[in-house]
C-alpha atoms as a PDB file:
ATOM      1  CA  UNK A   1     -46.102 106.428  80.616  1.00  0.00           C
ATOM      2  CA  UNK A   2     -45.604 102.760  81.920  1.00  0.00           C
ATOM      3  CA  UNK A   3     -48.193 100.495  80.110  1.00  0.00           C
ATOM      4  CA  UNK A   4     -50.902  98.711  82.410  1.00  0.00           C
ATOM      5  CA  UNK A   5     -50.017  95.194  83.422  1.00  0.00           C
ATOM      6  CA  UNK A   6     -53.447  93.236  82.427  1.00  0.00           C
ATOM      7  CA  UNK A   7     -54.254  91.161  85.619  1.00  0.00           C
ATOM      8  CA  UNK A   8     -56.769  88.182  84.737  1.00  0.00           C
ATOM      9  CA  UNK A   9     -56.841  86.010  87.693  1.00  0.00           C
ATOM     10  CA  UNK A  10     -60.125  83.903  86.591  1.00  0.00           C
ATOM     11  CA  UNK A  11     -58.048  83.164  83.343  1.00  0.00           C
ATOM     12  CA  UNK A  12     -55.293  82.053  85.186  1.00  0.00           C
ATOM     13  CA  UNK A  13     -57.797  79.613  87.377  1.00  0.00           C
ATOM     14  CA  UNK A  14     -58.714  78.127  83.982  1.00  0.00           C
ATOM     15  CA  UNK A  15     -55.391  77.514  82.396  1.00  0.00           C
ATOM     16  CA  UNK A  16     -54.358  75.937  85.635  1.00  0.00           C
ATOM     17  CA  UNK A  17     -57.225  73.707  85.678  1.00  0.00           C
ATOM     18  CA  UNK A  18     -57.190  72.674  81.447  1.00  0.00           C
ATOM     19  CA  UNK A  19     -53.089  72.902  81.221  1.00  0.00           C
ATOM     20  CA  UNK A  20     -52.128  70.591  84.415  1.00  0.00           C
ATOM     21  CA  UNK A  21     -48.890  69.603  83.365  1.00  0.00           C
ATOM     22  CA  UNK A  22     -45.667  71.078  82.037  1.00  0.00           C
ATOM     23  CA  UNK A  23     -45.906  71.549  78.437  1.00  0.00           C
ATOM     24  CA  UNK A  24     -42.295  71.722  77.896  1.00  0.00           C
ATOM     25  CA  UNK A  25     -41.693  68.257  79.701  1.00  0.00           C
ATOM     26  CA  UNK A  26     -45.214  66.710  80.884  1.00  0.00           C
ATOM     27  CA  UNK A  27     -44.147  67.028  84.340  1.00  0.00           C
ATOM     28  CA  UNK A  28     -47.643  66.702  86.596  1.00  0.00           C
ATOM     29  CA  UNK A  29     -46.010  67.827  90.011  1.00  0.00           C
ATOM     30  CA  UNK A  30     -45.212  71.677  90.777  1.00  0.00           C
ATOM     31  CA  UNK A  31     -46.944  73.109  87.360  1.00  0.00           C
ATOM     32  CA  UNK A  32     -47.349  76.938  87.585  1.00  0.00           C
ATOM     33  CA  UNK A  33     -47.929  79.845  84.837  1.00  0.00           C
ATOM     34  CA  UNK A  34     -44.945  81.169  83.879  1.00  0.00           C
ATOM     35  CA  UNK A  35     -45.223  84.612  82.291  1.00  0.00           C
ATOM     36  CA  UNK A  36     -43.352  85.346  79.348  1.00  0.00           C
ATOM     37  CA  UNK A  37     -39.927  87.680  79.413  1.00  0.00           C
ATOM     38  CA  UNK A  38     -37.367  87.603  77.284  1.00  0.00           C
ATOM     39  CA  UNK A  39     -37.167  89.703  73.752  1.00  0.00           C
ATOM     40  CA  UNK A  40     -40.190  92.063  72.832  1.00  0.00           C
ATOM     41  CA  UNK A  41     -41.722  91.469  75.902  1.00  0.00           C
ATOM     42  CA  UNK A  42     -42.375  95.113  76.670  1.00  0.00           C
ATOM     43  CA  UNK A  43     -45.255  94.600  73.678  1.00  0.00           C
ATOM     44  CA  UNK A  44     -46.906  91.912  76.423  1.00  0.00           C
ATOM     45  CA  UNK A  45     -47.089  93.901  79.566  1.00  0.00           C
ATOM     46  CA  UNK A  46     -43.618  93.567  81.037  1.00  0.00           C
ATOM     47  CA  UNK A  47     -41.326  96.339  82.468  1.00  0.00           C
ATOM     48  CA  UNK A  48     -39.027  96.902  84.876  1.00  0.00           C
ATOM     49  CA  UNK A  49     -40.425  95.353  88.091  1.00  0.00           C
ATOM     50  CA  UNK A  50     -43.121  93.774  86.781  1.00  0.00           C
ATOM     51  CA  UNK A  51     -44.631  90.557  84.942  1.00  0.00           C
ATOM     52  CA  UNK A  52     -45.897  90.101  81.490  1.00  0.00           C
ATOM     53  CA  UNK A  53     -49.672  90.393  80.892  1.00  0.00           C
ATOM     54  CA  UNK A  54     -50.995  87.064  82.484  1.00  0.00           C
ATOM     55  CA  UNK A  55     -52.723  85.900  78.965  1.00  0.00           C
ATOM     56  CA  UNK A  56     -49.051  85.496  78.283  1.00  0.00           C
ATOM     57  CA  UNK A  57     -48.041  82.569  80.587  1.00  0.00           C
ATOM     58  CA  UNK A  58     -46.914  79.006  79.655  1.00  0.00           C
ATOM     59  CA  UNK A  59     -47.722  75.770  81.956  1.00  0.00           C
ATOM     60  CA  UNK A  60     -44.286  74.769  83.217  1.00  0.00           C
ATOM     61  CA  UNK A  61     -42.820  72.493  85.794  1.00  0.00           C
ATOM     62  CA  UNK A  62     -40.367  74.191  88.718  1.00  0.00           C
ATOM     63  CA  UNK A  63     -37.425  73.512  86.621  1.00  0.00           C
ATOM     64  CA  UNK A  64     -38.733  74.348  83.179  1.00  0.00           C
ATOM     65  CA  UNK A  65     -39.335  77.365  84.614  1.00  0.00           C
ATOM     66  CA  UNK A  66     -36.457  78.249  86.420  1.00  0.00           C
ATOM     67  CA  UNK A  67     -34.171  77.246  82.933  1.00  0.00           C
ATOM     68  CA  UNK A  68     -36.297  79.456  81.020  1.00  0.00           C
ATOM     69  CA  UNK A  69     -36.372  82.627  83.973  1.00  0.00           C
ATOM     70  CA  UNK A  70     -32.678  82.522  84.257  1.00  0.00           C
ATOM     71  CA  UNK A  71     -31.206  82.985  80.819  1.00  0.00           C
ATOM     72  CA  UNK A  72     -28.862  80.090  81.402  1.00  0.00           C
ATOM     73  CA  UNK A  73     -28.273  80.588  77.513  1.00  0.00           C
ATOM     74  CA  UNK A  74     -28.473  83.839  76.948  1.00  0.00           C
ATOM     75  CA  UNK A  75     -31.734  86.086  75.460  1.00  0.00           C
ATOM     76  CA  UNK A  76     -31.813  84.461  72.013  1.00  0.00           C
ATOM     77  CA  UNK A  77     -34.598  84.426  69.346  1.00  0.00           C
ATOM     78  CA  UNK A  78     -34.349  80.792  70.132  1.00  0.00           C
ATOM     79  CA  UNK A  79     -34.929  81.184  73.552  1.00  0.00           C
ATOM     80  CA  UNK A  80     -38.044  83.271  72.871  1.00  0.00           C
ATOM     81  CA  UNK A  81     -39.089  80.954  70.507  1.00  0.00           C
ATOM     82  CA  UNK A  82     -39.398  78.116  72.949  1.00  0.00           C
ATOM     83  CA  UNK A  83     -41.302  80.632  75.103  1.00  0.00           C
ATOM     84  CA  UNK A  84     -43.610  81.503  73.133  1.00  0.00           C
ATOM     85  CA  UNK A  85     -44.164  77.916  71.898  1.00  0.00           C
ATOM     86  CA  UNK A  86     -44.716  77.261  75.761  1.00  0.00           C
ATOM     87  CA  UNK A  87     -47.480  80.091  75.743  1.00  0.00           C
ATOM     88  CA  UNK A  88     -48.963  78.714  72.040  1.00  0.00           C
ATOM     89  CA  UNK A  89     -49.501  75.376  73.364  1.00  0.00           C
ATOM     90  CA  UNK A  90     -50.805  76.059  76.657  1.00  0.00           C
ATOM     91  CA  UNK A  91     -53.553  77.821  75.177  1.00  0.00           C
ATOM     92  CA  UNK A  92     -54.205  75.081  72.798  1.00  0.00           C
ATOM     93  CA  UNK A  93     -54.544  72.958  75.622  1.00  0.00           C
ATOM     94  CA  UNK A  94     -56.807  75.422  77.544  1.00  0.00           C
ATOM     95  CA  UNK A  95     -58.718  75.564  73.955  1.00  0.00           C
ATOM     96  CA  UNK A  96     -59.046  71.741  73.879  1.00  0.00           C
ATOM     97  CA  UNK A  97     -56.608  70.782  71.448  1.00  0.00           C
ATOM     98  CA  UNK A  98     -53.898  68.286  71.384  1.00  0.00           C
ATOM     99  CA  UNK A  99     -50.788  69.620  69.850  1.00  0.00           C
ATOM    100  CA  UNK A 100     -48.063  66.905  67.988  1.00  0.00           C
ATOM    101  CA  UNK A 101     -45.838  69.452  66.859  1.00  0.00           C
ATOM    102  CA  UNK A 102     -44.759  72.928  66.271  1.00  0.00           C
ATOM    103  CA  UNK A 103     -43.197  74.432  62.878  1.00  0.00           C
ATOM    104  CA  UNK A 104     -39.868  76.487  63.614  1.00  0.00           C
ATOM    105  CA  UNK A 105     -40.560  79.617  61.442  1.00  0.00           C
ATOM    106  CA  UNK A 106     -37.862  80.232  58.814  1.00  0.00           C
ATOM    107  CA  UNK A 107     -36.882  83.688  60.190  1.00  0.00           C
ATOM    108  CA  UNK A 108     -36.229  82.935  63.623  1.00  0.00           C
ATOM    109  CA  UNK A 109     -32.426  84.403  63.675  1.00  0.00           C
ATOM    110  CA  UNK A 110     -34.537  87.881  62.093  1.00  0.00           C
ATOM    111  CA  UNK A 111     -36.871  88.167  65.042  1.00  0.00           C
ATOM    112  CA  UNK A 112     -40.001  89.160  62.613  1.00  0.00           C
ATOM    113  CA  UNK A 113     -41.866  86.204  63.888  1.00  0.00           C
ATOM    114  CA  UNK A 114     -41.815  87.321  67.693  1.00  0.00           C
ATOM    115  CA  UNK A 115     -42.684  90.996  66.598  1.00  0.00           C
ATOM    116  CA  UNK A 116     -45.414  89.361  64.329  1.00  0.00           C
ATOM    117  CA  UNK A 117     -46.429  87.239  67.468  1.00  0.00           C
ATOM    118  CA  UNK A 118     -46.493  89.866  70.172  1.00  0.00           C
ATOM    119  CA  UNK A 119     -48.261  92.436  68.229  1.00  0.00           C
ATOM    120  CA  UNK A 120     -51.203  89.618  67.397  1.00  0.00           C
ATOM    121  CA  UNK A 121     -51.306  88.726  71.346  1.00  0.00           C
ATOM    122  CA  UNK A 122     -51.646  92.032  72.010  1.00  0.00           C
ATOM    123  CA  UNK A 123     -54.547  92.749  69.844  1.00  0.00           C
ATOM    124  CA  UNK A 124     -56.196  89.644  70.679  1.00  0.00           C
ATOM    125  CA  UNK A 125     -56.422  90.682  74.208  1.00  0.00           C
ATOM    126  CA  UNK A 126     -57.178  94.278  73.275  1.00  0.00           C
ATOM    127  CA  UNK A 127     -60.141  93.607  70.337  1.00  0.00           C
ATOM    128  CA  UNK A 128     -63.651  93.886  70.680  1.00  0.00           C
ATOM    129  CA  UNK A 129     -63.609  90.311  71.085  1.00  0.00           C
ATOM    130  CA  UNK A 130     -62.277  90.011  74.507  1.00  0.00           C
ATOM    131  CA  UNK A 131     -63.454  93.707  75.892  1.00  0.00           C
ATOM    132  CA  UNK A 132     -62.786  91.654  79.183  1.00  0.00           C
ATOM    133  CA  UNK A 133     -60.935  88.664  81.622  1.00  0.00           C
ATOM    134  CA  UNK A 134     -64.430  86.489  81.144  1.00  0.00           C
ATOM    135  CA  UNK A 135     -64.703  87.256  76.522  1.00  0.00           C
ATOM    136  CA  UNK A 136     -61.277  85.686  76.783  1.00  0.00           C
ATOM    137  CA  UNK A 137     -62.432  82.569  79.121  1.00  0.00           C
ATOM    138  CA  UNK A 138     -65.668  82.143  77.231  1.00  0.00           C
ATOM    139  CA  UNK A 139     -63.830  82.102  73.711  1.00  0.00           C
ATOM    140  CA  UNK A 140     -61.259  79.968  74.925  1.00  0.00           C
ATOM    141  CA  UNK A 141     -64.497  77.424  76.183  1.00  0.00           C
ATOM    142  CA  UNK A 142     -65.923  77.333  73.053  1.00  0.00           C
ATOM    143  CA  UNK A 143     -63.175  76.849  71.278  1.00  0.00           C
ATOM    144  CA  UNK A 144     -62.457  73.863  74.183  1.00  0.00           C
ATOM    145  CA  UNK A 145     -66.237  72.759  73.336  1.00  0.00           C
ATOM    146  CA  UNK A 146     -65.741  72.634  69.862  1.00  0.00           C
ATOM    147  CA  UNK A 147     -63.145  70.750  70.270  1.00  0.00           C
ATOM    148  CA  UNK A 148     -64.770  68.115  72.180  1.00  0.00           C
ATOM    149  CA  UNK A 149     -67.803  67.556  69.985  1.00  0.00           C
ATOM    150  CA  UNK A 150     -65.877  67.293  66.706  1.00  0.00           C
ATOM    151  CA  UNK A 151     -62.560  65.546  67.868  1.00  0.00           C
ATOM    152  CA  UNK A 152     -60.337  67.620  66.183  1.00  0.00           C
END
């Protein structure tokens, strides 16, 4: 049985509006949510014919997002990596956080990160938590508020 695409178009509305430029280049002009693909991403929602779960989408200009759709270099665990690096700091940003860098994990080549990685997205999105589009958009605010008060 084909797994249920999550739909979450309020969340989507609010990464547009915290995340307005590319995170892989800082672009400001033609930003859109790019949903992940690439290795393990039947874990997030994507099949054949359809997109990734939309909490799995990364801010990125036109042309980031064309490089990354079109497997210019292949499906590599460095390829996902960047992906999901997109998708990490574009909810950082959403959460209120300013990100300076990003640690490459030492078994990228094994893959056990990106298992590791879509298994946690998927229970974040599926735990008592977030029963819902508007748990997910309220965490993410608080975490944005948070944020804001303490300057971290």
């Amino acid at each position: 049985m084909k797994q249920q695409r999550l739909k979450l178009p309020k969340y989507l509305a609010v990464v547009a509006k915290y995340a307005p430029n590319c995170v892989a280049c800082g672009a400001t002009e033609g930003v859109q949510n790019a949903h992940y693909s690439g290795l393990y991403s039947e874990k997030l929602g994507n099949g054949m014919g359809s997109k990734s779960h939309d909490y799995c989408v990364a801010r990125l200009c036109r042309p980031c997002h064309q490089a990354m759709d079109s497997y210019a270099n292949g499906n590599s665990a460095e390829r996902a990596y960047q992906f999901v690096t997109h998708i990490w700091v574009t909810l950082q940003e959403v959460a209120g956080a300013k990100v300076n860098f990003v640690v490459t994990p030492n078994d990228l080549k094994e893959q056990k990160w990106l298992k590791e990685v879509a298994t946690g997205l998927t229970w974040l999105i599926t735990s008592d938590s977030f029963v819902d589009e508007q748990g997910l958009i309220e965490y993410l605010a608080s975490k944005r508020n948070f944020v804001e008060r303490n300057g971290k």
